[in-house]
Protein backbone atom coordinates (compact mmCIF):
# COMPACT_ATOMS: atom_id res chain seq x y z
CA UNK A 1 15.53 29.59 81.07
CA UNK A 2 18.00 27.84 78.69
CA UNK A 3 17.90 24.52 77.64
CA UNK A 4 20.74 22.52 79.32
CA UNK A 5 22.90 20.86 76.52
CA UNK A 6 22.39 17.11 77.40
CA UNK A 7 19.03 17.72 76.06
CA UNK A 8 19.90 19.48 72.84
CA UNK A 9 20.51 16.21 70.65
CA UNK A 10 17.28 14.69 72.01
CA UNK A 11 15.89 18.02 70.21
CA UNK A 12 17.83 18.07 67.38
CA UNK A 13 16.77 13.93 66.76
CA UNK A 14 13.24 14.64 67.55
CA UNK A 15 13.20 17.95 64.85
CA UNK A 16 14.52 15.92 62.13
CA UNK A 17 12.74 13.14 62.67
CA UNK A 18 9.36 14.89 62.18
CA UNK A 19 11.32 16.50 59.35
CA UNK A 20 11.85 12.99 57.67
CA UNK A 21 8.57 11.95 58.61
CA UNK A 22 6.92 14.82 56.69
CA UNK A 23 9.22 14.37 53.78
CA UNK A 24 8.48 10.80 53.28
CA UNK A 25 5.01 11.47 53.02
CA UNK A 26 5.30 13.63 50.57
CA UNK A 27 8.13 11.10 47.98
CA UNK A 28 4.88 8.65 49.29
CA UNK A 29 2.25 11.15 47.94
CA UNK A 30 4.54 11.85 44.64
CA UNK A 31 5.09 8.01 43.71
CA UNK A 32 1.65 7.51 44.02
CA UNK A 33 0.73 10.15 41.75
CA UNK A 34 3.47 9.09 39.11
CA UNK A 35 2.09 5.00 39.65
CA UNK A 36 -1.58 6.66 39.06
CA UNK A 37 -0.55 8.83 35.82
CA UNK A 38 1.67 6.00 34.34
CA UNK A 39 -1.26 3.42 35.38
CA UNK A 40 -3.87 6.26 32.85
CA UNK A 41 -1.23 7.14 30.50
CA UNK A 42 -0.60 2.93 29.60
CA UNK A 43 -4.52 2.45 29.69
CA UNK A 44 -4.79 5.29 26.99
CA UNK A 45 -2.22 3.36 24.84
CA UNK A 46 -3.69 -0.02 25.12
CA UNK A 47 -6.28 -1.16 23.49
CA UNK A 48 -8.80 -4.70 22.96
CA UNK A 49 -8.48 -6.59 19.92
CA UNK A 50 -10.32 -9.92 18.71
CA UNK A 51 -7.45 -12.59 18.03
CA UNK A 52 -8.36 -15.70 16.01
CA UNK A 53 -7.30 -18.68 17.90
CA UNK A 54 -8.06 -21.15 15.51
CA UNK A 55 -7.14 -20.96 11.27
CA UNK A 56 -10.39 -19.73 9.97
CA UNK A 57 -11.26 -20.57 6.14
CA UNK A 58 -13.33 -18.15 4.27
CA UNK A 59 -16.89 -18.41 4.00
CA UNK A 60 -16.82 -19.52 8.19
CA UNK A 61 -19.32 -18.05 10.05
CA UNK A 62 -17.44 -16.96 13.35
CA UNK A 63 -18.39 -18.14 16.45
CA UNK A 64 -17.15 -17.35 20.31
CA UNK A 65 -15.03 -20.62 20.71
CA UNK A 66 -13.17 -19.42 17.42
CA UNK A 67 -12.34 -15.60 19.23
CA UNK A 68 -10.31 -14.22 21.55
CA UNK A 69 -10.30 -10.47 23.21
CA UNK A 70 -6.75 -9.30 24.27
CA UNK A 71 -4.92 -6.14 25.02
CA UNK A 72 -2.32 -4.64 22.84
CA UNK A 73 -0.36 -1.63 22.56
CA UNK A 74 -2.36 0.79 20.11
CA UNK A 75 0.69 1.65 17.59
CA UNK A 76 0.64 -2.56 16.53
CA UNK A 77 -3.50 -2.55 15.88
CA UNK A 78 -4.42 -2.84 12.51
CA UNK A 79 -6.21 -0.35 10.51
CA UNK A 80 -10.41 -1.33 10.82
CA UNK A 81 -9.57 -4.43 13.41
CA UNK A 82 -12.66 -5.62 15.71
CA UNK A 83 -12.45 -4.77 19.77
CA UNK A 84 -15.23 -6.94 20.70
CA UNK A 85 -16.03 -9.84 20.03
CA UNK A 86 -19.60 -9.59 20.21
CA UNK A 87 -19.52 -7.29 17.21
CA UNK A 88 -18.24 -9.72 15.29
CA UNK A 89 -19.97 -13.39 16.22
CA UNK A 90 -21.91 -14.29 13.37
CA UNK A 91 -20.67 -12.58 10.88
CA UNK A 92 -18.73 -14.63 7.85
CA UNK A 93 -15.57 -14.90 6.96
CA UNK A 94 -14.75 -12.98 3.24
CA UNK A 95 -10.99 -14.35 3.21
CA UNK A 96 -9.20 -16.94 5.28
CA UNK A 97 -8.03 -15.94 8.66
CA UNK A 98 -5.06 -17.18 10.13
CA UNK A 99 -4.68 -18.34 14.13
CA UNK A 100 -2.93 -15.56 15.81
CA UNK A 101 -3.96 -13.12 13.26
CA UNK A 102 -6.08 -9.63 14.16
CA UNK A 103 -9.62 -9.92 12.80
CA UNK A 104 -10.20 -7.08 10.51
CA UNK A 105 -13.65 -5.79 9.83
CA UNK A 106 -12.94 -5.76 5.68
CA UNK A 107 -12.34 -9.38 6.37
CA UNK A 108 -16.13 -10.37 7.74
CA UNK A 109 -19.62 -9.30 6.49
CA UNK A 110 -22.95 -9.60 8.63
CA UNK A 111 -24.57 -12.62 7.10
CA UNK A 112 -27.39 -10.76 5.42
CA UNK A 113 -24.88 -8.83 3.61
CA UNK A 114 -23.19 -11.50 2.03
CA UNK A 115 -24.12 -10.73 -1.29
CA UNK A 116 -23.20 -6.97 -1.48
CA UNK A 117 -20.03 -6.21 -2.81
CA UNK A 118 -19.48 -2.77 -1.36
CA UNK A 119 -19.38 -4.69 2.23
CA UNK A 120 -15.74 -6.10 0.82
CA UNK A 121 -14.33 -2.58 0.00
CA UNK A 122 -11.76 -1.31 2.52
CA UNK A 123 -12.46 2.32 3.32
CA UNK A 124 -11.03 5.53 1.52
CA UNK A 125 -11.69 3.12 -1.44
CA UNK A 126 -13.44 2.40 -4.42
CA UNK A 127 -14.55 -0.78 -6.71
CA UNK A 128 -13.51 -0.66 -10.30
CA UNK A 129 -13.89 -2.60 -13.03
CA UNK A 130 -11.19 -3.13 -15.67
CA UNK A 131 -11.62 -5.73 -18.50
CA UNK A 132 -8.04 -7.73 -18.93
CA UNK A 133 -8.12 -11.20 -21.23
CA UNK A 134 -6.89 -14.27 -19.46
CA UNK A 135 -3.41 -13.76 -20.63
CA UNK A 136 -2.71 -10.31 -19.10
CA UNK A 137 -4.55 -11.52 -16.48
CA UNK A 138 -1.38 -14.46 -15.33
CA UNK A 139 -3.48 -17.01 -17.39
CA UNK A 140 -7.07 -16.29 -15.37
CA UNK A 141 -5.62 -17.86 -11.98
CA UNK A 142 -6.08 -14.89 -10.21
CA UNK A 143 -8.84 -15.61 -7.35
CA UNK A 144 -10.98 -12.96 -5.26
CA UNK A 145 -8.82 -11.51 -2.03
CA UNK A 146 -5.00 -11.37 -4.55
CA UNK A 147 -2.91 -8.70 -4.83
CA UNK A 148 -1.30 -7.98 -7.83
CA UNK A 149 0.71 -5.18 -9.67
CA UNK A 150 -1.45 -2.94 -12.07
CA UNK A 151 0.95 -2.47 -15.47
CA UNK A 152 -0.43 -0.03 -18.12
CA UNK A 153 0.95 -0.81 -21.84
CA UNK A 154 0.42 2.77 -23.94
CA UNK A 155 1.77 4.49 -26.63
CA UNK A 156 3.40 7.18 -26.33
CA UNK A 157 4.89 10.45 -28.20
CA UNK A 158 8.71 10.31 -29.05
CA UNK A 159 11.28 11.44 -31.39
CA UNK A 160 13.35 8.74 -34.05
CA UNK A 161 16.84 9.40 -35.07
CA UNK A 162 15.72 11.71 -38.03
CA UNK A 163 14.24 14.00 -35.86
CA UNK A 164 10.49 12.88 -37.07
CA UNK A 165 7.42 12.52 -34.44
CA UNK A 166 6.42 8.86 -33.60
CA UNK A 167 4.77 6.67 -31.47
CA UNK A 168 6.09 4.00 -29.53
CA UNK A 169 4.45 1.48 -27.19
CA UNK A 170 5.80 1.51 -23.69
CA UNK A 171 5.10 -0.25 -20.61
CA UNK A 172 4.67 1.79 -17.47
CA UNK A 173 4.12 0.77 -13.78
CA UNK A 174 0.67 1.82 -12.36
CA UNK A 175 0.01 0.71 -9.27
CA UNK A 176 1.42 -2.07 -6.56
CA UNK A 177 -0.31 -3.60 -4.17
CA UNK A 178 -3.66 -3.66 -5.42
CA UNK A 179 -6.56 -5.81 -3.68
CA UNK A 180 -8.97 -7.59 -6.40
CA UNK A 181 -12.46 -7.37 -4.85
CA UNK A 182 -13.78 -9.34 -7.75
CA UNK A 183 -13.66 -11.77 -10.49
CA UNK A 184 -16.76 -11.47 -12.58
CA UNK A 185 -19.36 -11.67 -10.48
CA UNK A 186 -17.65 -13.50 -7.57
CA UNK A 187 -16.01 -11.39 -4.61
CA UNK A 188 -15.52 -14.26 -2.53
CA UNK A 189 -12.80 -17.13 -2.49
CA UNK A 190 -15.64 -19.22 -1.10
CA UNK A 191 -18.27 -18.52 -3.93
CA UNK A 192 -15.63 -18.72 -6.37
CA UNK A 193 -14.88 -22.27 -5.84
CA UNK A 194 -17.90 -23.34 -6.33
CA UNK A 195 -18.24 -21.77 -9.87
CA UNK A 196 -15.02 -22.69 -11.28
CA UNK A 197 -16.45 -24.26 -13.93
CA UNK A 198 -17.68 -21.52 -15.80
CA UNK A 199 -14.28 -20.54 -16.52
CA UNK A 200 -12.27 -17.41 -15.94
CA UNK A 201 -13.93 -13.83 -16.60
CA UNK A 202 -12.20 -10.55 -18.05
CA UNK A 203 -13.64 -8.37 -16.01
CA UNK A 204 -11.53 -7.96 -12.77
CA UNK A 205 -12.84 -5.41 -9.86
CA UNK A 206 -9.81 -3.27 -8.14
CA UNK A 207 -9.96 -1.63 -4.95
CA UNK A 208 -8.09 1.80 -5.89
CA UNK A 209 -7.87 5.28 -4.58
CA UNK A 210 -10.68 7.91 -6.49
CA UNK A 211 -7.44 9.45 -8.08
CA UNK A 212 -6.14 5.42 -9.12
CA UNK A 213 -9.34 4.72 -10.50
CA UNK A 214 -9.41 7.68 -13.10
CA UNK A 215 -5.67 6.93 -13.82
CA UNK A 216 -6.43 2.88 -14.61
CA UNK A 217 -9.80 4.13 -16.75
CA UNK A 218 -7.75 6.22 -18.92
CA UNK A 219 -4.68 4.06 -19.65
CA UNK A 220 -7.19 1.52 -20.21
CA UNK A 221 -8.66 3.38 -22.72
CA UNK A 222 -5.47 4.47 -24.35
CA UNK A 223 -3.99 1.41 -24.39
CA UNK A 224 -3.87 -2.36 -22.53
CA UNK A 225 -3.60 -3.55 -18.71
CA UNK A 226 -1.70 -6.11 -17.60
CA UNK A 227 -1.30 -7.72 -13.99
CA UNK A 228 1.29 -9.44 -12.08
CA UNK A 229 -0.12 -11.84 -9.31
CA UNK A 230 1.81 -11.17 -5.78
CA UNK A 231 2.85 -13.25 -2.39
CA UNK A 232 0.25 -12.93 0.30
CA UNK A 233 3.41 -12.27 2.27
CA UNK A 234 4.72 -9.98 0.23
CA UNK A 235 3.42 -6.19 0.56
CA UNK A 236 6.34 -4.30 -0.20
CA UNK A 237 6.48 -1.90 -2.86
CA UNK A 238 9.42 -0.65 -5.06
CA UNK A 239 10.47 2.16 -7.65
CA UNK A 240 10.09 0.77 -11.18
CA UNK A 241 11.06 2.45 -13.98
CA UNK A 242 8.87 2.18 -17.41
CA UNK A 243 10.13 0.12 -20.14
CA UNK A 244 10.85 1.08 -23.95
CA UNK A 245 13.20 -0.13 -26.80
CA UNK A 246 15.44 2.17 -25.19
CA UNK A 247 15.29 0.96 -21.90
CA UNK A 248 15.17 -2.94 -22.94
CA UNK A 249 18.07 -2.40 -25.16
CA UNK A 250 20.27 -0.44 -21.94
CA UNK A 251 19.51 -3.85 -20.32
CA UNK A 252 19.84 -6.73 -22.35
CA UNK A 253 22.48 -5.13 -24.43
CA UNK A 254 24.17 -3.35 -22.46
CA UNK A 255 27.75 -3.01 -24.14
CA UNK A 256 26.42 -2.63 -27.87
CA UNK A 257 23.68 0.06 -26.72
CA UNK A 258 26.50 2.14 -24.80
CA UNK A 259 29.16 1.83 -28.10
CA UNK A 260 26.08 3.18 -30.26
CA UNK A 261 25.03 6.36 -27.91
CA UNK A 262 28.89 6.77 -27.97
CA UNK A 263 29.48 7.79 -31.53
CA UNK A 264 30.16 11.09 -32.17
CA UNK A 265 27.36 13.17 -33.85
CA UNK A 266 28.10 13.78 -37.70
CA UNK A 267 27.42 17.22 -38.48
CA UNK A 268 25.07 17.86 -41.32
CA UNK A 269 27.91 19.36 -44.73
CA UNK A 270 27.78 23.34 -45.38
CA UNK A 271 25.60 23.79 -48.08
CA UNK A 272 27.33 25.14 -51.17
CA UNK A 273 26.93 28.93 -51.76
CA UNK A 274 28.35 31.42 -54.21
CA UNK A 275 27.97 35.37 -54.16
CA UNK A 276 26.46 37.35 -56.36
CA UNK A 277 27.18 41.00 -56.86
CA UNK A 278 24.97 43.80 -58.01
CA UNK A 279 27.07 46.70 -58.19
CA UNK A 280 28.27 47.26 -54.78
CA UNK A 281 25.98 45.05 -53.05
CA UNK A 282 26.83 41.24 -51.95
CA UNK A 283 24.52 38.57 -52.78
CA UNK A 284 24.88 34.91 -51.19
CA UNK A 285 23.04 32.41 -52.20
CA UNK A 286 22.27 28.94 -51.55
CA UNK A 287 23.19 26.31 -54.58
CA UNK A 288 21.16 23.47 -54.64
């Protein structure tokens, strides 16, 4: 029996509204999938950090009031920075800690550990040390926790005007950045106040890469080692070229050093020669 036509849009309305219904579910079903992913996705790339919320001088042993735990994107964290702060109450403070700043764990030490130097040595390092007097060393001011430059002084091969084989000192940019574990026997800015008074000591410990700290022990053995004392807020690093008489004359002098590389080249004179025969044969030789 056919369906009389006043009832076909009641049909039609009633198909594709079960038709919407079922597609809703499923854009429902869908969001709350993508919500659910995104929701695991942004938990995987967040992470807990401890945040000092107070300026925290070295040689402070930390306590909870001092701490804070929050969550952070995982591409700011810092390389060895705490995620609880139960791992870290109780320990002391190596270097000063600022408010607002990450709390790294080559910043702290347990407090039985205090005394061991290897507990201040940032990982994929090592602890070298380099004898420098006072003066190479920017007067003996440099304290426990600096960076400085590393600047090797060596002689090296090279060839004078004449031609002959020389040596000549040059001064040649080692290494940037580097952290000084140690001044003599202090590795803390808190123990090393206290001893002041014995004076400055000559033997400064680096923290350098295995491959650094055979470079700095043979250029110390060559020649000298000289540092330059950075910002804290400064950790950039830049190309530096090494420095010779012919490099300190192209700067200071620049005008006078470019009208002497400018002369022309004398050629050496002919050497006087005369020919000798014997019989048919040609003879040239060389007169003295």
């Amino acid at each position: 029996m056919p369906i009389p036509k006043k009832f076909l849009p009641l049909i039609v309305a009633g198909v594709l509204g079960i038709a919407a219904t079922f597609l809703i579910n499923i854009y429902v079903k869908q969001q709350a999938q993508q919500a659910k992913y995104q929701a695991v996705t942004n938990q995987k790339n967040m992470s807990s950090v401890v945040i000092a919320v107070q300026d925290i001088p070295a040689g402070t042993t930390l306590k909870e009031s001092m701490l804070t735990e929050e969550t952070v994107p995982k591409n700011i964290l810092q390389p060895r920075v705490a995620t609880s702060i139960d791992r870290v109450v109780g320990q002391i403070a190596v270097v000063p800690i600022s408010r607002g700043e990450q709390v790294l764990l080559n910043k702290i030490t347990l407090s039985g550990q205090a005394g061991s130097l290897s507990m201040q040595v940032p990982v994929g390092k090592r602890a070298i040390t380099v004898t420098v007097d006072n003066i190479n060393a920017v007067g003996g001011m440099i304290r426990p926790g600096d960076h400085v430059d590393v600047v090797g002084v060596v002689p090296i091969p090279a060839v004078d005007a004449s031609g002959k084989q020389v040596t000549q000192a040059a001064t040649m940019p080692l290494f940037q950045d580097v952290l000084v574990l140690a001044i003599g026997g202090e590795y803390s800015r808190a123990s090393a106040g206290k001893k002041e008074a014995t004076g400055p000591s000559s033997q400064i410990t680096f923290a350098l890469s295995p491959q650094e700290a055979n470079l700095i022990t043979f250029v110390s053995e060559q020649g000298k080692i000289r540092l330059v004392l950075r910002s804290p807020e400064d950790t950039q690093t830049q190309a530096v070229a090494p420095a010779s008489w012919d490099t300190l004359f192209r700067t200071v002098m620049p005008e006078a050093y470019k009208e002497q590389t400018d002369k022309p080249v004398q050629a050496p004179p002919k050497p006087k020669t005369v020919e000798v025969y014997h019989g048919l044969q040609k003879e040239v030789k060389t007169i003295e």
